[in-house]
N, C-alpha and C. Protein backbone atom coordinates (compact mmCIF):
# COMPACT_ATOMS: atom_id res chain seq x y z
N UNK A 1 150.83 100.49 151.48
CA UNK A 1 149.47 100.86 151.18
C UNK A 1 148.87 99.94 150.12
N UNK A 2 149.91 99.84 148.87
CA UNK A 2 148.89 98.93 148.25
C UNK A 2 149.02 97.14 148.64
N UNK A 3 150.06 97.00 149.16
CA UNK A 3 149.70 95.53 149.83
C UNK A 3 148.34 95.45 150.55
N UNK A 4 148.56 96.46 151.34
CA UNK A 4 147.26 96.28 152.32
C UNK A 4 146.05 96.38 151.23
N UNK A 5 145.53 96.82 150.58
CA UNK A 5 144.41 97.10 149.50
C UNK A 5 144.51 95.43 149.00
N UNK A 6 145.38 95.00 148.48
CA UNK A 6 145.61 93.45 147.70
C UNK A 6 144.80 92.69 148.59
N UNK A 7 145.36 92.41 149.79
CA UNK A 7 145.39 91.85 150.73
C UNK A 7 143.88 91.68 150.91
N UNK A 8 143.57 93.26 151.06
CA UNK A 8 141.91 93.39 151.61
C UNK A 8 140.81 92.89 150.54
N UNK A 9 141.37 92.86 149.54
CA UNK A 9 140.56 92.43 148.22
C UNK A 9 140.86 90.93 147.99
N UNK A 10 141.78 89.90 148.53
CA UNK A 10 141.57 88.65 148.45
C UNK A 10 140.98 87.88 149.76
N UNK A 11 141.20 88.85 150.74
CA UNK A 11 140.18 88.19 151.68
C UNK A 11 139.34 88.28 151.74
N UNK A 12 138.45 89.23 150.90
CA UNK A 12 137.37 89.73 150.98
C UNK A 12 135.98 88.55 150.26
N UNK A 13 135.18 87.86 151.07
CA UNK A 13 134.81 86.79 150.50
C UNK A 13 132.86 87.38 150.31
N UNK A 14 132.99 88.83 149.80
CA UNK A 14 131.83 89.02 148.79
C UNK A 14 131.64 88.12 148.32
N UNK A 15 130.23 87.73 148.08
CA UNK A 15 129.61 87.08 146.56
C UNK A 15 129.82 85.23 146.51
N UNK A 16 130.98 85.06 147.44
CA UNK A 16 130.86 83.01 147.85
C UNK A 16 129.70 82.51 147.91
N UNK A 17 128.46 83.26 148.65
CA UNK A 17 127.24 82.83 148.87
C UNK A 17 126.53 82.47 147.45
N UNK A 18 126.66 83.52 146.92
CA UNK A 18 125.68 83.61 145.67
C UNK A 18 126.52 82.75 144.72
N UNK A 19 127.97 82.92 144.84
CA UNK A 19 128.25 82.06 143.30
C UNK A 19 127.37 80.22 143.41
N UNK A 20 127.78 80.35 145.13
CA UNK A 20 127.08 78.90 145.38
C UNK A 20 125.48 78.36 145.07
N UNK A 21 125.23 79.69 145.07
CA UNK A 21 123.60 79.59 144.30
C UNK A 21 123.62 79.31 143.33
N UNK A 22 124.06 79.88 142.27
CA UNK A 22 124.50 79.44 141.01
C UNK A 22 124.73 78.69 140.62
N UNK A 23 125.97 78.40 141.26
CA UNK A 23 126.70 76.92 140.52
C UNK A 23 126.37 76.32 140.92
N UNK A 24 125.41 75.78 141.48
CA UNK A 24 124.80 74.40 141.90
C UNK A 24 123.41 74.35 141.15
N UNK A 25 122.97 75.00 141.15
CA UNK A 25 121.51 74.49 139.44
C UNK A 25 121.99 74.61 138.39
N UNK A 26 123.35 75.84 138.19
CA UNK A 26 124.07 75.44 136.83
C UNK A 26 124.67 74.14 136.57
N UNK A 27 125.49 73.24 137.70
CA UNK A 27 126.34 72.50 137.22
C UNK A 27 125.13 71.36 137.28
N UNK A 28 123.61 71.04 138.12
CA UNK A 28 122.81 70.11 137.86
C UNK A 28 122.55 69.77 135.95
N UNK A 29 122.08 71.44 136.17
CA UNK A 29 121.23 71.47 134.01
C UNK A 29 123.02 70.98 133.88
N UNK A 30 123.71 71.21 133.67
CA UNK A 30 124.51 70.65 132.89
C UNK A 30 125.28 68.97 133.12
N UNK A 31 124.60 68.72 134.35
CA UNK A 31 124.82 67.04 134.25
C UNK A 31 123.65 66.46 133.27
N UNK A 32 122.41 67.14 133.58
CA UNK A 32 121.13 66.72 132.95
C UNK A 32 121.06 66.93 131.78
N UNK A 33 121.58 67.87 130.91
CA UNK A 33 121.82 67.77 129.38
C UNK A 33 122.73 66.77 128.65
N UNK A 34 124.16 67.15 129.98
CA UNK A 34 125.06 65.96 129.47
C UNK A 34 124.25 64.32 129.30
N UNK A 35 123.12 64.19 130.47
CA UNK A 35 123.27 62.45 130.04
C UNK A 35 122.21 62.69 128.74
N UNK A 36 121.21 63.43 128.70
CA UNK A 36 120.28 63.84 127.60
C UNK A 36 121.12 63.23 126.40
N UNK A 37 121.92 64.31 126.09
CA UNK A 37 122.53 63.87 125.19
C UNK A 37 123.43 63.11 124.65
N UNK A 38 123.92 61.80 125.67
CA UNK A 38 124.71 60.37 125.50
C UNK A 38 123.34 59.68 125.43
N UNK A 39 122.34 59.84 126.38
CA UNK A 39 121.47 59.04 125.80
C UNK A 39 120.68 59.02 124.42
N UNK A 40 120.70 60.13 124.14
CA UNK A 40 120.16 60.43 122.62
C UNK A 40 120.95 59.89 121.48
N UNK A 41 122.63 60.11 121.54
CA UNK A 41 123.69 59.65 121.25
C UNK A 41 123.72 58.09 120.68
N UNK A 42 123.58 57.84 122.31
CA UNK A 42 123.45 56.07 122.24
C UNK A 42 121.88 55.19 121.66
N UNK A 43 121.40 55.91 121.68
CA UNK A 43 120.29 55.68 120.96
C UNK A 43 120.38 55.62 119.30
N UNK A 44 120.88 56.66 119.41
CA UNK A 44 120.90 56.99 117.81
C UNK A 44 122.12 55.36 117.24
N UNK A 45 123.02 55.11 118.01
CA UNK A 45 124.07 54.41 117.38
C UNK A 45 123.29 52.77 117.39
N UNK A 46 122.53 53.10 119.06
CA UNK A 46 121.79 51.55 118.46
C UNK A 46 121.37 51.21 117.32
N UNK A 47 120.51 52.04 116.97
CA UNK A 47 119.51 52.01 115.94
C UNK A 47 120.20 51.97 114.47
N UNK A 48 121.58 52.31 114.58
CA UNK A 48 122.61 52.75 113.31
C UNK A 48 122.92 50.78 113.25
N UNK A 49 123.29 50.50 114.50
CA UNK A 49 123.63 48.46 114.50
C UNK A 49 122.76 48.00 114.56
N UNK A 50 121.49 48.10 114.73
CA UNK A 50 120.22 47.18 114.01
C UNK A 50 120.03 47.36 112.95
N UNK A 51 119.89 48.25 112.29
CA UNK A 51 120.23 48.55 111.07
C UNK A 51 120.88 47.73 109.71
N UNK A 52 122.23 48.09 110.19
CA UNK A 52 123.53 47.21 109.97
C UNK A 52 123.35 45.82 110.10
N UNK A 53 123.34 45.11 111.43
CA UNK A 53 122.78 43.84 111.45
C UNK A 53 121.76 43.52 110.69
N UNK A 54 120.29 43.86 110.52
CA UNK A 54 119.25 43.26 109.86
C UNK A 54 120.10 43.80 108.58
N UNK A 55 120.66 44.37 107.91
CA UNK A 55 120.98 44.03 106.28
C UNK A 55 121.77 43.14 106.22
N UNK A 56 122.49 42.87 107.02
CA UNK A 56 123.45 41.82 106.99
C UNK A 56 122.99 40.33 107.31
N UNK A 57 121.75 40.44 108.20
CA UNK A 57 121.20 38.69 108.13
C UNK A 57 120.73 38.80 106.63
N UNK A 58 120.10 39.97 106.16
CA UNK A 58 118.93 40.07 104.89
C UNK A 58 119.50 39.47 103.89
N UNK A 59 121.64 39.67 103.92
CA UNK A 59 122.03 39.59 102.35
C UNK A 59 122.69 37.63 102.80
N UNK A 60 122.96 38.15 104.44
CA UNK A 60 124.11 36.49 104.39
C UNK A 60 123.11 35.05 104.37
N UNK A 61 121.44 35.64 105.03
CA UNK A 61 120.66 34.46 105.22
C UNK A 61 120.94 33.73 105.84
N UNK A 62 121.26 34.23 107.33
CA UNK A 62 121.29 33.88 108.72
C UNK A 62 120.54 34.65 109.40
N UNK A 63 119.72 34.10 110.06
CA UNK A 63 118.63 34.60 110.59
C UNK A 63 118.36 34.42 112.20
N UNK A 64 117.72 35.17 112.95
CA UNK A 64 117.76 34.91 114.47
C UNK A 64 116.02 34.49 114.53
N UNK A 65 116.34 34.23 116.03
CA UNK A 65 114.55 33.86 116.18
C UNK A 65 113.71 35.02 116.96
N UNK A 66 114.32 36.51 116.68
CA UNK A 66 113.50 37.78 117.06
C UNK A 66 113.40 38.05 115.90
N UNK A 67 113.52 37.88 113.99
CA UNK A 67 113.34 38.53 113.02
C UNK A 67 111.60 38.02 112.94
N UNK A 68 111.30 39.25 111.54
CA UNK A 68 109.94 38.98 111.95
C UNK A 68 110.33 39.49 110.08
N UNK A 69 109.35 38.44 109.66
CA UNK A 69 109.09 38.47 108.25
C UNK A 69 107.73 38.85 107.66
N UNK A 70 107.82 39.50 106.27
CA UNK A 70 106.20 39.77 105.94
C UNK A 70 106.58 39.78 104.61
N UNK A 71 105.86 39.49 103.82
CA UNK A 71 106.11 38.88 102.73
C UNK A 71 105.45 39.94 101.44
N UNK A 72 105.83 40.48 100.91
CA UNK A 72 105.95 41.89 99.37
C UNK A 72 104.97 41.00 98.57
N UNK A 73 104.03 41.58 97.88
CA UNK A 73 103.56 41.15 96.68
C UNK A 73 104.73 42.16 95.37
N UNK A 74 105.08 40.63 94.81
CA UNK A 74 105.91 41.69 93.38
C UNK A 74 105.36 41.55 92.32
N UNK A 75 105.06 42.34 91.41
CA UNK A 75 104.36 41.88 90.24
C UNK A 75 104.96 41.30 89.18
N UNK A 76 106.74 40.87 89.56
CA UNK A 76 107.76 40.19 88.79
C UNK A 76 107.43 38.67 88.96
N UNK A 77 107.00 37.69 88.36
CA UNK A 77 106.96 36.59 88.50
C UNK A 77 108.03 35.70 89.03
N UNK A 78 109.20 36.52 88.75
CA UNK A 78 110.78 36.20 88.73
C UNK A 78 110.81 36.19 90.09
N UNK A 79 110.33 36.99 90.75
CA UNK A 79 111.23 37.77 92.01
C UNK A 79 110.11 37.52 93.51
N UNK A 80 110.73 37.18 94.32
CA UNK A 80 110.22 36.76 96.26
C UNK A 80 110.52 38.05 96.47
N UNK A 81 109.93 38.99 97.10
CA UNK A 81 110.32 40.06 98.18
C UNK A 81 109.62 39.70 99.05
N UNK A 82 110.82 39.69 100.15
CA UNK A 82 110.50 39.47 101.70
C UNK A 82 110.90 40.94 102.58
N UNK A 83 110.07 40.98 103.62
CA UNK A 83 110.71 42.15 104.48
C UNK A 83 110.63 41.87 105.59
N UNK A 84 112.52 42.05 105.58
CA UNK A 84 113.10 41.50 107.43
C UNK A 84 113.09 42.56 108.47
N UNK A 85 112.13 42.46 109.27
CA UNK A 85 112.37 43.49 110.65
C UNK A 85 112.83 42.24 111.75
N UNK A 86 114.27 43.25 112.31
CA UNK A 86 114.74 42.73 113.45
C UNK A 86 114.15 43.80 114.30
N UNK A 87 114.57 42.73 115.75
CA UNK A 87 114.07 43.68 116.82
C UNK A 87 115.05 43.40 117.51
N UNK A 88 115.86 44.72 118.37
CA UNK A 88 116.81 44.10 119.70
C UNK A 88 116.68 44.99 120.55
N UNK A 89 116.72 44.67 122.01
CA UNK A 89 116.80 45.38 123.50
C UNK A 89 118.20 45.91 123.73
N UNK A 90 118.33 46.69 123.75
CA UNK A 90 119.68 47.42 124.31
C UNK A 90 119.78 48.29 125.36
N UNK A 91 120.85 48.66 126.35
CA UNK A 91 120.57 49.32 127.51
C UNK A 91 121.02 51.01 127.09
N UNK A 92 120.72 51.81 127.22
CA UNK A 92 121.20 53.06 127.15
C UNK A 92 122.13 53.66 127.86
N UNK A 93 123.62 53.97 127.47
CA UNK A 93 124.45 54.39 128.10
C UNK A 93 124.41 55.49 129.47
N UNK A 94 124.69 55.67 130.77
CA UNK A 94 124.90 56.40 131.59
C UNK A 94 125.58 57.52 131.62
N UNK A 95 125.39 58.06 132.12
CA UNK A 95 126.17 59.32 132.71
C UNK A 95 127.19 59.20 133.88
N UNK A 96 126.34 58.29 134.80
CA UNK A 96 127.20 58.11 135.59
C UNK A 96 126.11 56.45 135.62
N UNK A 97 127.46 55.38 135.79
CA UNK A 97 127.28 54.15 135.52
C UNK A 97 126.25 52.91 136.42
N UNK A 98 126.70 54.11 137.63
CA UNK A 98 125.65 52.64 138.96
C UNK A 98 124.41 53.55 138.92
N UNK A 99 123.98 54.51 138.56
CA UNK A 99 122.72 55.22 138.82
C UNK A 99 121.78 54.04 138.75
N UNK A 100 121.86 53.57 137.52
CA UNK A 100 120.67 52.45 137.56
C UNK A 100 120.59 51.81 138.21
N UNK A 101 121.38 51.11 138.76
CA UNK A 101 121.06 49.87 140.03
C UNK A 101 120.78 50.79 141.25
N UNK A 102 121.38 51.52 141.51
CA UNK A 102 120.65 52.16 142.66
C UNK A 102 118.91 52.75 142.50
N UNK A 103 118.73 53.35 141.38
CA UNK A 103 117.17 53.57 141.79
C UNK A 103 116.30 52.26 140.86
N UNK A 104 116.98 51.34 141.19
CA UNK A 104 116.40 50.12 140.56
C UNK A 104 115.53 50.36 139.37
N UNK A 105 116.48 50.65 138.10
CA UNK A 105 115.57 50.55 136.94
C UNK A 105 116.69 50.67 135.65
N UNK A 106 116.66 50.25 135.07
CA UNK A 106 117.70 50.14 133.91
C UNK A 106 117.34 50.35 132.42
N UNK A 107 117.44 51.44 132.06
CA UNK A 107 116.92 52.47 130.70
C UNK A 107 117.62 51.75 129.59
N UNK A 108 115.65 50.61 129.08
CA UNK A 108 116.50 50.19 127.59
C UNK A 108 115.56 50.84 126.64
N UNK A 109 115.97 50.27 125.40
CA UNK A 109 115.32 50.64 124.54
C UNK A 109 115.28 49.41 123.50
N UNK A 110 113.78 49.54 122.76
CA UNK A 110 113.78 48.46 121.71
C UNK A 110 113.98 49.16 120.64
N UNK A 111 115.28 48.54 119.58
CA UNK A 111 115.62 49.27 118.63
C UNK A 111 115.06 48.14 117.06
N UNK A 112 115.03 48.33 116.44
CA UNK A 112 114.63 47.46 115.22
C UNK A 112 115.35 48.18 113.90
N UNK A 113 115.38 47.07 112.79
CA UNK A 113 116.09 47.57 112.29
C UNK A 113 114.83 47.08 110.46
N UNK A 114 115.18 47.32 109.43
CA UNK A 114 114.35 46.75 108.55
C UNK A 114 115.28 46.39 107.47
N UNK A 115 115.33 45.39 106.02
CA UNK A 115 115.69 45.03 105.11
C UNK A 115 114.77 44.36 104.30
N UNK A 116 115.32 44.24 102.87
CA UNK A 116 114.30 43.37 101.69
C UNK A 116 114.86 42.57 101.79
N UNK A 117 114.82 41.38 101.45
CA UNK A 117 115.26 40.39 101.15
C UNK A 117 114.68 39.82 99.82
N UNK A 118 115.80 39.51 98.61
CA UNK A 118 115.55 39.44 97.34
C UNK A 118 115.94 37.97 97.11
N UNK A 119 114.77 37.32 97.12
CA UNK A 119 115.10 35.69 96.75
C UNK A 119 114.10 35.26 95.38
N UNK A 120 115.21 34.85 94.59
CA UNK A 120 114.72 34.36 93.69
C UNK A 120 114.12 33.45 92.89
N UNK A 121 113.21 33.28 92.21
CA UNK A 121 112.59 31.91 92.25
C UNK A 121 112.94 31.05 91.08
């Protein structure tokens, strides 16, 4: 008797329909948050290495030909302030990696970064 009850309760395929309703707009939102948030991610880290880079041309005084200079009034007679904005193109990480080439379009972003530059006269 209770085999038969077991039995009747694992074959019993209630509710397959509906979980399939479910889990298929659930598991979409959760691909769609997941890349949300690598792309937000990867964004954020670009912007952390432009950053990094433009202080680092600012202090070594190596310079690329995307920096863009503007020049500080100081009221130190002593002292040049310059201000280095870099700019760089970077691609934004995937979720899943060939998406982009297939709907032909490739998610960048322009990240920039800023520094002083303290040259003395």
């Amino acid at each position: 008797m209770r085999a038969a009850k077991l039995k009747e309760i694992i074959s019993n395929e209630r509710g397959n329909v509906e979980s399939a309703l479910v889990l298929i707009p659930l598991l979409t939102l959760f691909l769609i948050a997941s890349q949300l948030t690598i792309a937000i991610h990867g964004r954020n880290m670009s912007k952390v290495g432009s950053q990094d880079a433009a202080s680092t041309r600012a202090i070594s005084g190596e310079f690329v030909d995307s920096d863009t200079y503007l020049h500080i009034h100081s009221p130190d007679p002593h002292q040049n302030l310059d201000l280095l904005v870099s700019h760089e193109r970077r691609v934004l990480p995937q979720l899943i990696s060939g998406l982009g080439e297939i709907l032909g379009s490739k998610r960048e972003i322009d990240v920039s970064g800023i520094a002083i530059i303290e040259n003395q006269r």
